[in-house]
C-alpha atoms as a PDB file:
ATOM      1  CA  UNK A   1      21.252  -8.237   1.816  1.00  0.00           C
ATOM      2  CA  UNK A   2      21.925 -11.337   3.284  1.00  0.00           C
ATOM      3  CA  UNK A   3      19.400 -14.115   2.978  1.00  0.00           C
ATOM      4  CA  UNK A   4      18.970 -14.347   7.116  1.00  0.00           C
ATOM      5  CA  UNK A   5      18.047 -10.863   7.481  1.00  0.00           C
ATOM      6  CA  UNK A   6      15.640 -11.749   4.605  1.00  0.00           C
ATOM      7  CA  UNK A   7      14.353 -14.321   5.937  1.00  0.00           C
ATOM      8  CA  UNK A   8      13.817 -12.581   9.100  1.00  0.00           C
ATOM      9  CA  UNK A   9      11.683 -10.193   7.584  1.00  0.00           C
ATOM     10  CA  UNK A  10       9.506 -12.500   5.751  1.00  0.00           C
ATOM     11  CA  UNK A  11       8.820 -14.290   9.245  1.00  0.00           C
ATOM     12  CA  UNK A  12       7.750 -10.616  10.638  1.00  0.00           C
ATOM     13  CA  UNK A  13       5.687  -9.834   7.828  1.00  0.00           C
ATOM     14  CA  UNK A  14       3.568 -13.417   8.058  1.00  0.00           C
ATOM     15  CA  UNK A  15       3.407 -13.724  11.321  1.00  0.00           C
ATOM     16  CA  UNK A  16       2.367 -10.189  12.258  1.00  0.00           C
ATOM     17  CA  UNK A  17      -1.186 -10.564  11.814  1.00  0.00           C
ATOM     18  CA  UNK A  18      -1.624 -12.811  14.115  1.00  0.00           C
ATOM     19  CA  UNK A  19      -2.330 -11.215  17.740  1.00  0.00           C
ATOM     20  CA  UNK A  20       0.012 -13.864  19.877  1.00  0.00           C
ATOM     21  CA  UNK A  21       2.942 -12.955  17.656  1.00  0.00           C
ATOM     22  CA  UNK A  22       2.009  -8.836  17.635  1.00  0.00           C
ATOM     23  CA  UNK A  23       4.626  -7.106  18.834  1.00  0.00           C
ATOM     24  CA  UNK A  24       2.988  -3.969  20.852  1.00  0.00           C
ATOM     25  CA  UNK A  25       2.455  -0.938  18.910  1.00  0.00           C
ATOM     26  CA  UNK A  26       4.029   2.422  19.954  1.00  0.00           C
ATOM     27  CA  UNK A  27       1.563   5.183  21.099  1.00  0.00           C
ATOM     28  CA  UNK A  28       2.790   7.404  17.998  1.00  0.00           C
ATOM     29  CA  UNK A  29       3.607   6.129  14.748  1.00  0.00           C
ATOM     30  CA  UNK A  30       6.830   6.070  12.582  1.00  0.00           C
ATOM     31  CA  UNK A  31       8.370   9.727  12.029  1.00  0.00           C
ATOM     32  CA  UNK A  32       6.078  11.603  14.686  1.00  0.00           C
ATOM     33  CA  UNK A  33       8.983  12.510  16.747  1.00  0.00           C
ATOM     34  CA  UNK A  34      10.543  14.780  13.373  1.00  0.00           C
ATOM     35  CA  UNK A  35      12.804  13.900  10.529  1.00  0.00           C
ATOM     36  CA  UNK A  36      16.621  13.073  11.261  1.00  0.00           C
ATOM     37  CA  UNK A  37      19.391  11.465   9.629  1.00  0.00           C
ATOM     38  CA  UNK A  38      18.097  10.712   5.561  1.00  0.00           C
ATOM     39  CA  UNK A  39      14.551  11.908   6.670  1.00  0.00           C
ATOM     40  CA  UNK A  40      16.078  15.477   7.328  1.00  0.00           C
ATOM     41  CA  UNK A  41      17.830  15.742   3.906  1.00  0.00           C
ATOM     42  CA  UNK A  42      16.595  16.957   0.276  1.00  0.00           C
ATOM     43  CA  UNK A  43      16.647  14.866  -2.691  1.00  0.00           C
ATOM     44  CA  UNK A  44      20.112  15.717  -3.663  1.00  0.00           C
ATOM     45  CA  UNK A  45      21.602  15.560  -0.536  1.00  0.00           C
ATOM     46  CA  UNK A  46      20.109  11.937  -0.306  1.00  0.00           C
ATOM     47  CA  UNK A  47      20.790  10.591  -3.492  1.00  0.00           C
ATOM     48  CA  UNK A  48      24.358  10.765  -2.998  1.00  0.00           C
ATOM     49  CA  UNK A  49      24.507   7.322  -1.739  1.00  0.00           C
ATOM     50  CA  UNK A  50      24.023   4.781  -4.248  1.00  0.00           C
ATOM     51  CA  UNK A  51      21.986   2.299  -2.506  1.00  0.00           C
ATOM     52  CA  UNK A  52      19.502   4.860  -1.017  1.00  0.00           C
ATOM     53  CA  UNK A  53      18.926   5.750  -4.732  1.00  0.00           C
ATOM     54  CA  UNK A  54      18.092   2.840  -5.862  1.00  0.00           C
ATOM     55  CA  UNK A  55      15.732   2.291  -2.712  1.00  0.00           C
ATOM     56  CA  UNK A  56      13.710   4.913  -3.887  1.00  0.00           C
ATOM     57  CA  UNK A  57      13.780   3.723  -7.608  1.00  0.00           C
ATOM     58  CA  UNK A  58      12.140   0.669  -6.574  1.00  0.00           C
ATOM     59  CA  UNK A  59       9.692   2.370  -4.025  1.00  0.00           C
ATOM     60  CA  UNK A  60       8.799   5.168  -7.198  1.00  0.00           C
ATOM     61  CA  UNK A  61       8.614   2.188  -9.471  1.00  0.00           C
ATOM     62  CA  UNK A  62       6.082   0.531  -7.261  1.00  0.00           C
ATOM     63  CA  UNK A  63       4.355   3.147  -6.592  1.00  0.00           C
ATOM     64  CA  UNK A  64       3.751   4.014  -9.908  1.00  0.00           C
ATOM     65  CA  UNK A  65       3.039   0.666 -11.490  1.00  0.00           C
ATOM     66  CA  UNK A  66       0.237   0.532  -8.164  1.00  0.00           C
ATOM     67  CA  UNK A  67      -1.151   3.567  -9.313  1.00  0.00           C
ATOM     68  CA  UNK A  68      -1.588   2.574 -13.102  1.00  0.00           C
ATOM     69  CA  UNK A  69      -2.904  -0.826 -11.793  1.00  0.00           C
ATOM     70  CA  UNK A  70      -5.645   1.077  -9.638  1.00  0.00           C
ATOM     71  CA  UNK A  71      -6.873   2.658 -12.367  1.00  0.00           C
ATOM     72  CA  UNK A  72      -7.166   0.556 -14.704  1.00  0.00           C
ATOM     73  CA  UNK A  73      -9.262  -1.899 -11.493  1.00  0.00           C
ATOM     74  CA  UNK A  74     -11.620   1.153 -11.168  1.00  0.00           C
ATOM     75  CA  UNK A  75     -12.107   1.580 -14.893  1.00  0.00           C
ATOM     76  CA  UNK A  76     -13.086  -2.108 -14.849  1.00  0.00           C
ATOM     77  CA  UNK A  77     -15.167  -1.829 -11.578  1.00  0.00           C
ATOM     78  CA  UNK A  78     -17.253   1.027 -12.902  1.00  0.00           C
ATOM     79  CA  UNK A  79     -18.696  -1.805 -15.455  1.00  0.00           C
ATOM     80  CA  UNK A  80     -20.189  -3.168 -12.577  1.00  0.00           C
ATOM     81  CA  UNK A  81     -21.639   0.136 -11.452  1.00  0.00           C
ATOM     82  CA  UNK A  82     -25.230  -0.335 -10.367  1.00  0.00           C
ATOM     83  CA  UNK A  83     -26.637   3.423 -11.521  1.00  0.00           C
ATOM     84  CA  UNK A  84     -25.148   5.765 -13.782  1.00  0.00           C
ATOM     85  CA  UNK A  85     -24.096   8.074 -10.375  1.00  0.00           C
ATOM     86  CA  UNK A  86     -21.772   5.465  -8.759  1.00  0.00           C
ATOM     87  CA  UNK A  87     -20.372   4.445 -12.101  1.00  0.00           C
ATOM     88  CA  UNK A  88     -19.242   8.799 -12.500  1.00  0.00           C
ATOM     89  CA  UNK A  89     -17.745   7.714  -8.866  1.00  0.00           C
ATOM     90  CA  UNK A  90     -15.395   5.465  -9.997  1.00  0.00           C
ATOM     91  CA  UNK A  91     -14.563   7.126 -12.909  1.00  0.00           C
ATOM     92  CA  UNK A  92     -13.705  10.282 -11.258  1.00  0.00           C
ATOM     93  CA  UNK A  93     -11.859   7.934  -8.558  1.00  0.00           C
ATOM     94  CA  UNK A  94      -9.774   6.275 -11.887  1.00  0.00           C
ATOM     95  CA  UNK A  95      -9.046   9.972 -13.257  1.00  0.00           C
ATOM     96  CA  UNK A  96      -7.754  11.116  -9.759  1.00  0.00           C
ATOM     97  CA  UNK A  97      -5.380   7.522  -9.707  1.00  0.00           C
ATOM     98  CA  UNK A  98      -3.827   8.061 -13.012  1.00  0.00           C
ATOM     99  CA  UNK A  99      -2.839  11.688 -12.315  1.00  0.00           C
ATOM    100  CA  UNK A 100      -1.135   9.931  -9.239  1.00  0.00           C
ATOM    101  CA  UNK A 101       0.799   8.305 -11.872  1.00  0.00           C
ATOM    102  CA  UNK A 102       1.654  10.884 -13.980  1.00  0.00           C
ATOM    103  CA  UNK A 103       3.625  12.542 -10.788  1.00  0.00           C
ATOM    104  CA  UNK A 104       5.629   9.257 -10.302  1.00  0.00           C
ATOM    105  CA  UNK A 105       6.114   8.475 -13.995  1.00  0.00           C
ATOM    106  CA  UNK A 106       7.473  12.390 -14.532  1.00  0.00           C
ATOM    107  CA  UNK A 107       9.278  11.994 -10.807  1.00  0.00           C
ATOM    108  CA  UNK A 108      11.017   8.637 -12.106  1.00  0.00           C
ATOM    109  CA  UNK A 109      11.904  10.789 -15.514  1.00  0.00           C
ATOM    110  CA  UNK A 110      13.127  13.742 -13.679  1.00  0.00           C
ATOM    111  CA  UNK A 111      15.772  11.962 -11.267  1.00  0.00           C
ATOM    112  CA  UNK A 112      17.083  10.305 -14.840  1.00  0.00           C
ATOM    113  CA  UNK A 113      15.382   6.701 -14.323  1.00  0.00           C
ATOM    114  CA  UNK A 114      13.160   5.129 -17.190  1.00  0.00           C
ATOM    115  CA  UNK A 115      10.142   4.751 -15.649  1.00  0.00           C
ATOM    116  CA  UNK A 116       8.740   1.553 -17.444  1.00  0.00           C
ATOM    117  CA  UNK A 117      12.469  -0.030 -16.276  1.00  0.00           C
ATOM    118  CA  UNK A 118      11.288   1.258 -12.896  1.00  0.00           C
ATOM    119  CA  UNK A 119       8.124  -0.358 -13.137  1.00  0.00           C
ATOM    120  CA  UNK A 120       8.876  -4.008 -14.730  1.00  0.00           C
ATOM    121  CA  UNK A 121       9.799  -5.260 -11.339  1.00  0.00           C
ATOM    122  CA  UNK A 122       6.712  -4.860  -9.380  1.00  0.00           C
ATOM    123  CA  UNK A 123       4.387  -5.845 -12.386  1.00  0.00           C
ATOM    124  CA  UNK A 124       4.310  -9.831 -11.774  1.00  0.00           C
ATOM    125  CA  UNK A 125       3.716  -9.491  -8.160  1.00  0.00           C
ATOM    126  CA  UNK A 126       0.687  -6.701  -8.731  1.00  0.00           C
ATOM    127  CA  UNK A 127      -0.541  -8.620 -11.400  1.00  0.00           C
ATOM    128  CA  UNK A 128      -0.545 -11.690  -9.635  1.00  0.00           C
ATOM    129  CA  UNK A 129      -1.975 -10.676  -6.346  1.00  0.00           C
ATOM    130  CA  UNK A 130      -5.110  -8.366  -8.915  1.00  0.00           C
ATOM    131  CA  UNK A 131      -5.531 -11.954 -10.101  1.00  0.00           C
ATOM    132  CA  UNK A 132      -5.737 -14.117  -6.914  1.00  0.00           C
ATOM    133  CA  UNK A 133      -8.336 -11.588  -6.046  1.00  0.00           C
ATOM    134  CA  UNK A 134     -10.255 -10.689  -9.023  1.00  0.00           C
ATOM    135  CA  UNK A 135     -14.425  -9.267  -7.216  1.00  0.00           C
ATOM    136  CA  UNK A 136     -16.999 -11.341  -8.004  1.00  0.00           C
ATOM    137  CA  UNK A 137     -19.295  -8.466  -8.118  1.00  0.00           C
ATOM    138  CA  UNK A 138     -19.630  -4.642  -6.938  1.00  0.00           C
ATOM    139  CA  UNK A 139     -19.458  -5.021  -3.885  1.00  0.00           C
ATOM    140  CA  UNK A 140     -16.382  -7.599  -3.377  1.00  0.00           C
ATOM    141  CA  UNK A 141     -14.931  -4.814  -5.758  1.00  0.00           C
ATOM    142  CA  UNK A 142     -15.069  -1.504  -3.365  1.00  0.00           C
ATOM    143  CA  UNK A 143     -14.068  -3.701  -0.620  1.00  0.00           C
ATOM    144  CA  UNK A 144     -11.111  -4.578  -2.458  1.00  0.00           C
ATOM    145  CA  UNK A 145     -10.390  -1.016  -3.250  1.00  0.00           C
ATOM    146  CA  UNK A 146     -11.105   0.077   0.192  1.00  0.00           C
ATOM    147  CA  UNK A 147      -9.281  -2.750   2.013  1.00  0.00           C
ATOM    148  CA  UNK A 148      -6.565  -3.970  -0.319  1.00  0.00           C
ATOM    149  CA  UNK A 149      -5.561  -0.268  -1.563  1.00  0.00           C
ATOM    150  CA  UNK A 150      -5.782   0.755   2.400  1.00  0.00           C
ATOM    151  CA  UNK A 151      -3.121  -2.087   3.565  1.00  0.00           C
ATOM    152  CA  UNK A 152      -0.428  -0.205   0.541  1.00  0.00           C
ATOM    153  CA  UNK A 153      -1.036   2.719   1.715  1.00  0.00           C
ATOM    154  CA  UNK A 154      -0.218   2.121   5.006  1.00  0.00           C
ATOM    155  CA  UNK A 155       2.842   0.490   4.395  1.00  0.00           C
ATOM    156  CA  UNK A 156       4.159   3.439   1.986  1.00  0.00           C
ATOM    157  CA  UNK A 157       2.896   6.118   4.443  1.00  0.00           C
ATOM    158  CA  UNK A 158       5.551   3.755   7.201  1.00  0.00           C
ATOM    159  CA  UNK A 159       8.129   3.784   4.356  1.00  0.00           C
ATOM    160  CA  UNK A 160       7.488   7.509   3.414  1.00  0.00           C
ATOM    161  CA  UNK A 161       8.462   8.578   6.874  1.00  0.00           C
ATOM    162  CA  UNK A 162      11.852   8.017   6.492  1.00  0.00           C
ATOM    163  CA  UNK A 163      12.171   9.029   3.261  1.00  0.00           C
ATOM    164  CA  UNK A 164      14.229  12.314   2.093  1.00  0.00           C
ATOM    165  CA  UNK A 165      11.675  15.207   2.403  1.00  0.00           C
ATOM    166  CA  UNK A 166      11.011  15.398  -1.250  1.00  0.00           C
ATOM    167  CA  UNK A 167      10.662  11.835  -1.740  1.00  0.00           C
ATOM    168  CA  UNK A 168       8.560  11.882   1.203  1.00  0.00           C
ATOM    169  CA  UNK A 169       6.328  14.755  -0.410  1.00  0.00           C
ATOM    170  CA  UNK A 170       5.270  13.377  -3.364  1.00  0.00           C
ATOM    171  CA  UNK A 171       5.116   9.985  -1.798  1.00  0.00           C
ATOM    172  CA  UNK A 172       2.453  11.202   0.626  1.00  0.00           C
ATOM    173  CA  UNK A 173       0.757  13.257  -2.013  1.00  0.00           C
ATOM    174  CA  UNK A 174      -0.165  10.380  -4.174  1.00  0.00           C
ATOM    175  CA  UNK A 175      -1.680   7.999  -1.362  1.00  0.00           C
ATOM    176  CA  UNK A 176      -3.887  10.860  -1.002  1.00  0.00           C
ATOM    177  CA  UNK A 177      -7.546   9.176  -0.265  1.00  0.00           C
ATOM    178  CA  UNK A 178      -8.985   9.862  -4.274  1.00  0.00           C
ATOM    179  CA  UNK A 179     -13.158   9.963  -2.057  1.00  0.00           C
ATOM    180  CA  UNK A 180     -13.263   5.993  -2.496  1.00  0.00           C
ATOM    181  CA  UNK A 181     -12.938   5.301   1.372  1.00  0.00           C
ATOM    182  CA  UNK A 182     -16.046   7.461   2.288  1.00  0.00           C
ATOM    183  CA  UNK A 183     -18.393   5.929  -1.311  1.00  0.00           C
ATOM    184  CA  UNK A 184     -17.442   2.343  -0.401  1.00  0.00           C
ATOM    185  CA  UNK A 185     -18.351   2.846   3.415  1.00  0.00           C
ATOM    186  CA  UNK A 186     -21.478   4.230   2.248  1.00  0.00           C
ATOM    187  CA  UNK A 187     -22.757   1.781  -0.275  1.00  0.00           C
ATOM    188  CA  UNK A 188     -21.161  -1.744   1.849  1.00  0.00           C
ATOM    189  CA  UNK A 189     -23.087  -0.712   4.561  1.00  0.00           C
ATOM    190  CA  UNK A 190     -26.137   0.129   3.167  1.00  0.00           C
ATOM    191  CA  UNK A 191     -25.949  -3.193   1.286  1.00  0.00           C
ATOM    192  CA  UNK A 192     -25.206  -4.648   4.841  1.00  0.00           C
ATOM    193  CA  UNK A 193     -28.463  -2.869   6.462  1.00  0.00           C
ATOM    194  CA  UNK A 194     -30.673  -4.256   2.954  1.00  0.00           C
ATOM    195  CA  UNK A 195     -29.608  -7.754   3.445  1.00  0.00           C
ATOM    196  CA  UNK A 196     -27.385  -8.850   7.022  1.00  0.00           C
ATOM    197  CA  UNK A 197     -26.115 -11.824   5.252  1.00  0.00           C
ATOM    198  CA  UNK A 198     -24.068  -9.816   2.922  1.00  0.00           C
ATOM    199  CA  UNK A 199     -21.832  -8.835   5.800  1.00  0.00           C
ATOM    200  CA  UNK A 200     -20.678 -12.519   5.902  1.00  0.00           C
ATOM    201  CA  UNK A 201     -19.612 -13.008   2.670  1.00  0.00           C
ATOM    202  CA  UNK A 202     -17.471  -9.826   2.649  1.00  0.00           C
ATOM    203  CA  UNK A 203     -16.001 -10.563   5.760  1.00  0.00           C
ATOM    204  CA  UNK A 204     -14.371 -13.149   4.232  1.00  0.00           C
ATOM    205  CA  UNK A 205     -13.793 -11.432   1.247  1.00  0.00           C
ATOM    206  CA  UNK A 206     -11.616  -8.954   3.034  1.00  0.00           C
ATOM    207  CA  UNK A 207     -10.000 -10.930   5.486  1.00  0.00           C
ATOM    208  CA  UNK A 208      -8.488 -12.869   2.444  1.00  0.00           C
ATOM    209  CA  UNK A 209      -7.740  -9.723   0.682  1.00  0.00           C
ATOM    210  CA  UNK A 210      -5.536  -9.160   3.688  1.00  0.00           C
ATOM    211  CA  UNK A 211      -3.667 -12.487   3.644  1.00  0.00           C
ATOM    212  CA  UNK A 212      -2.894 -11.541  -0.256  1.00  0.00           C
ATOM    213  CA  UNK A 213      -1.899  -8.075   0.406  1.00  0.00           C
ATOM    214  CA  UNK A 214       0.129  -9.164   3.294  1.00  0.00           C
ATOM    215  CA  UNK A 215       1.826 -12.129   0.906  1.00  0.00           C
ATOM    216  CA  UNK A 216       2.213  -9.533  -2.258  1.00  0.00           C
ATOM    217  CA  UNK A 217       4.375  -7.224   0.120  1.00  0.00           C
ATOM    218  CA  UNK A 218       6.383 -10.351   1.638  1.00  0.00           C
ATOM    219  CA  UNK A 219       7.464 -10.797  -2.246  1.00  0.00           C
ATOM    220  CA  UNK A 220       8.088  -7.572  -3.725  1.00  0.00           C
ATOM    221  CA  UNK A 221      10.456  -6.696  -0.417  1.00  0.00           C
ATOM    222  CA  UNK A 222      12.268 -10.205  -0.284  1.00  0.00           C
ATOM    223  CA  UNK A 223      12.541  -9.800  -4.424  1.00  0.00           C
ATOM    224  CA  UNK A 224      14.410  -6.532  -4.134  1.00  0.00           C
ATOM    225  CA  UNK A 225      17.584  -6.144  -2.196  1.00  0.00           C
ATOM    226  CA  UNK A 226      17.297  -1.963  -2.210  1.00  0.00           C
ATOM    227  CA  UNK A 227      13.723  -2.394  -0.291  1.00  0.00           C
ATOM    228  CA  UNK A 228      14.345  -5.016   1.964  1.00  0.00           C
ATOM    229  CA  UNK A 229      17.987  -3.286   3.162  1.00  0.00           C
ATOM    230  CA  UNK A 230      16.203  -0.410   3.696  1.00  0.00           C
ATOM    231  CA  UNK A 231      13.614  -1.520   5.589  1.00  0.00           C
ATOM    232  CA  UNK A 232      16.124  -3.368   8.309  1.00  0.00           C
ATOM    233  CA  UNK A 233      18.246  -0.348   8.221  1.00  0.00           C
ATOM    234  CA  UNK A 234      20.880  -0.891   5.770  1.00  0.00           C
ATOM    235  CA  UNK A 235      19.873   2.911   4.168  1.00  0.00           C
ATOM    236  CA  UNK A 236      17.778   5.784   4.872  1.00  0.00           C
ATOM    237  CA  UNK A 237      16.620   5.888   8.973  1.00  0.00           C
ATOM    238  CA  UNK A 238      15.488   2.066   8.419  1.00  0.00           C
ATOM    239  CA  UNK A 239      13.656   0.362  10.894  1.00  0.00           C
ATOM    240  CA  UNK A 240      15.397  -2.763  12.911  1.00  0.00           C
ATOM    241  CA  UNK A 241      13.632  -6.217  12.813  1.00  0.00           C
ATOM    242  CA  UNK A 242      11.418  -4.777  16.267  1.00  0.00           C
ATOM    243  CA  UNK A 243       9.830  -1.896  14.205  1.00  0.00           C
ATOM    244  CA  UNK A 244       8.839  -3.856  11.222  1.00  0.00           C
ATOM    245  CA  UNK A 245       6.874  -6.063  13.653  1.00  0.00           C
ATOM    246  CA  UNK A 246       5.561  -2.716  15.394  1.00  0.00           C
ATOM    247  CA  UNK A 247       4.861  -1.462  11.851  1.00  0.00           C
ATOM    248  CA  UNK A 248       2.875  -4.055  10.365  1.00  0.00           C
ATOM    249  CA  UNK A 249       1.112  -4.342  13.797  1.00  0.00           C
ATOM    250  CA  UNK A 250      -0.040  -0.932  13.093  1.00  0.00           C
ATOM    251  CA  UNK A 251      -0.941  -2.029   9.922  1.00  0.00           C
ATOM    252  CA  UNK A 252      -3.085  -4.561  10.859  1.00  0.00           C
ATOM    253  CA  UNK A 253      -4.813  -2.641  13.551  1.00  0.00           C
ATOM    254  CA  UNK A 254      -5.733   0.120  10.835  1.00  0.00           C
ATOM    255  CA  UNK A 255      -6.714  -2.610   8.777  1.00  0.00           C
ATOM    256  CA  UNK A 256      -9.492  -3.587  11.804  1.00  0.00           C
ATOM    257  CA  UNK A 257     -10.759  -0.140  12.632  1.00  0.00           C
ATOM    258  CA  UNK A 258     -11.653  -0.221   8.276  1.00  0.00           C
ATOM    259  CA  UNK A 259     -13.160  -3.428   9.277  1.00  0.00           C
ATOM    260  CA  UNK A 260     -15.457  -1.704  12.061  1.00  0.00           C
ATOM    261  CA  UNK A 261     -15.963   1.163   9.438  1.00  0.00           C
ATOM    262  CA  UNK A 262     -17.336  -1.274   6.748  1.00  0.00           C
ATOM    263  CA  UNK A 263     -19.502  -2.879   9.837  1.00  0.00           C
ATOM    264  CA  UNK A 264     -17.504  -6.149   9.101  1.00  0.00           C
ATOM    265  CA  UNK A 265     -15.824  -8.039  11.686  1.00  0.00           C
ATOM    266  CA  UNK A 266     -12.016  -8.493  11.032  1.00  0.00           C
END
């Protein structure tokens, strides 16, 4: 892909948090008006071309390495557990995200791609961005989980759409909600109605989880040329330099009504 184009993208995907730059988001969302072109095809019908192969790859490979990386956070968070209860929460949640995995790691296996090869990519980016916003305690943890995991899924769920329709399948099937939206509601706002002045502190808390999310998906696209070509167009349906600012507008709105839902302000 050429750098301009990447470029380009990189200046949507900063910018397109901020309201004066928003472009206006579409009354339905990506794919609601039915599958055509790649998005209307099977597997092997789409993996014909080259470069739409190796888009997926890279989206599989990310997905997967995601996955692995959210349960081995939930594992960890579950330390932090305050009762026996929410710690069987997050373990069940951490079960439920390594089977999530499994599908991607046998997926990647099945279409004849090495799935830790797949992975190795995404893993310094992940990392990095688990890192730059390691919780402080339990609750900075399911906001993270709720927030941070929220923003991926939303931008896979945009991607899936134009995906072929068995791609798209298991795609969708894996950013199935594991129960953690509805337990962290619960317990942040009941931590929020015990003390007011915790709302404060994870305002902040989640508004910089967005920045990071929003800067970990600026690198992994602008990193890999099959991801960033598809998502100006180059394979699949694509979406022009216009949709990706619709798309992460509709990213960011989601992002506020999970705000409201917390009883944070965004």
């Amino acid at each position: 892909m050429e750098t301009q184009d990447k470029r380009a993208i990189v200046r949507v995907m900063t910018s397109s948090d901020k309201p004066e730059n928003a472009a206006p988001a579409p009354v339905e969302p990506a794919g609601t008006a039915g599958p055509t072109g790649v998005a209307a095809k099977d597997w092997a019908s789409a993996a014909a071309d080259p470069q739409y192969r190796a888009a997926v790859v890279d989206l599989l490979g990310a997905l997967a390495y995601g996955e692995l990386a959210a349960f081995e956070r939930l594992a960890e968070d579950a330390k932090l557990a305050p009762t026996l209860a929410d710690k069987a929460e997050l373990a069940k949640m951490a079960s439920a995200e390594f089977h999530h995995f499994e599908r991607l790691r046998n997926r990647l296996t099945e279409i004849g791609q090495e799935p830790t090869a797949a992975m190795e990519p995404f893993v310094a980016a992940l990392d990095g961005f688990h890192r730059q916003t390691a919780p402080s305690d339990w609750l900075e943890g399911l906001v993270k989980a709720y927030v941070g995991d929220s923003i991926a899924s939303d931008f896979y769920r945009e991607v899936a759409a134009r995906l072929d329709s068995d791609t798209r399948e298991l795609v969708l099937a894996v950013l199935d909600d594991t129960g953690h939206a509805g337990f962290a509601v619960e317990k942040v706002r009941a931590a929020i109605d015990a003390d007011p002045r915790v709302g404060g502190r994870l305002a902040l808390w989640a508004r910089r989880l967005m920045g990071e999310a929003l800067s970990q998906s600026q690198r992994v696209v602008a990193d890999r040329d099959a991801l960033s070509t598809m998502l100006v167009g180059g394979v699949a349906d694509g979406f022009d330099l216009a949709e990706v600012g619709r798309m992460f507008t509709r990213i960011t709105e989601a992002h506020t009504k999970r705000m409201a839902a917390l009883g944070l302000a965004a």
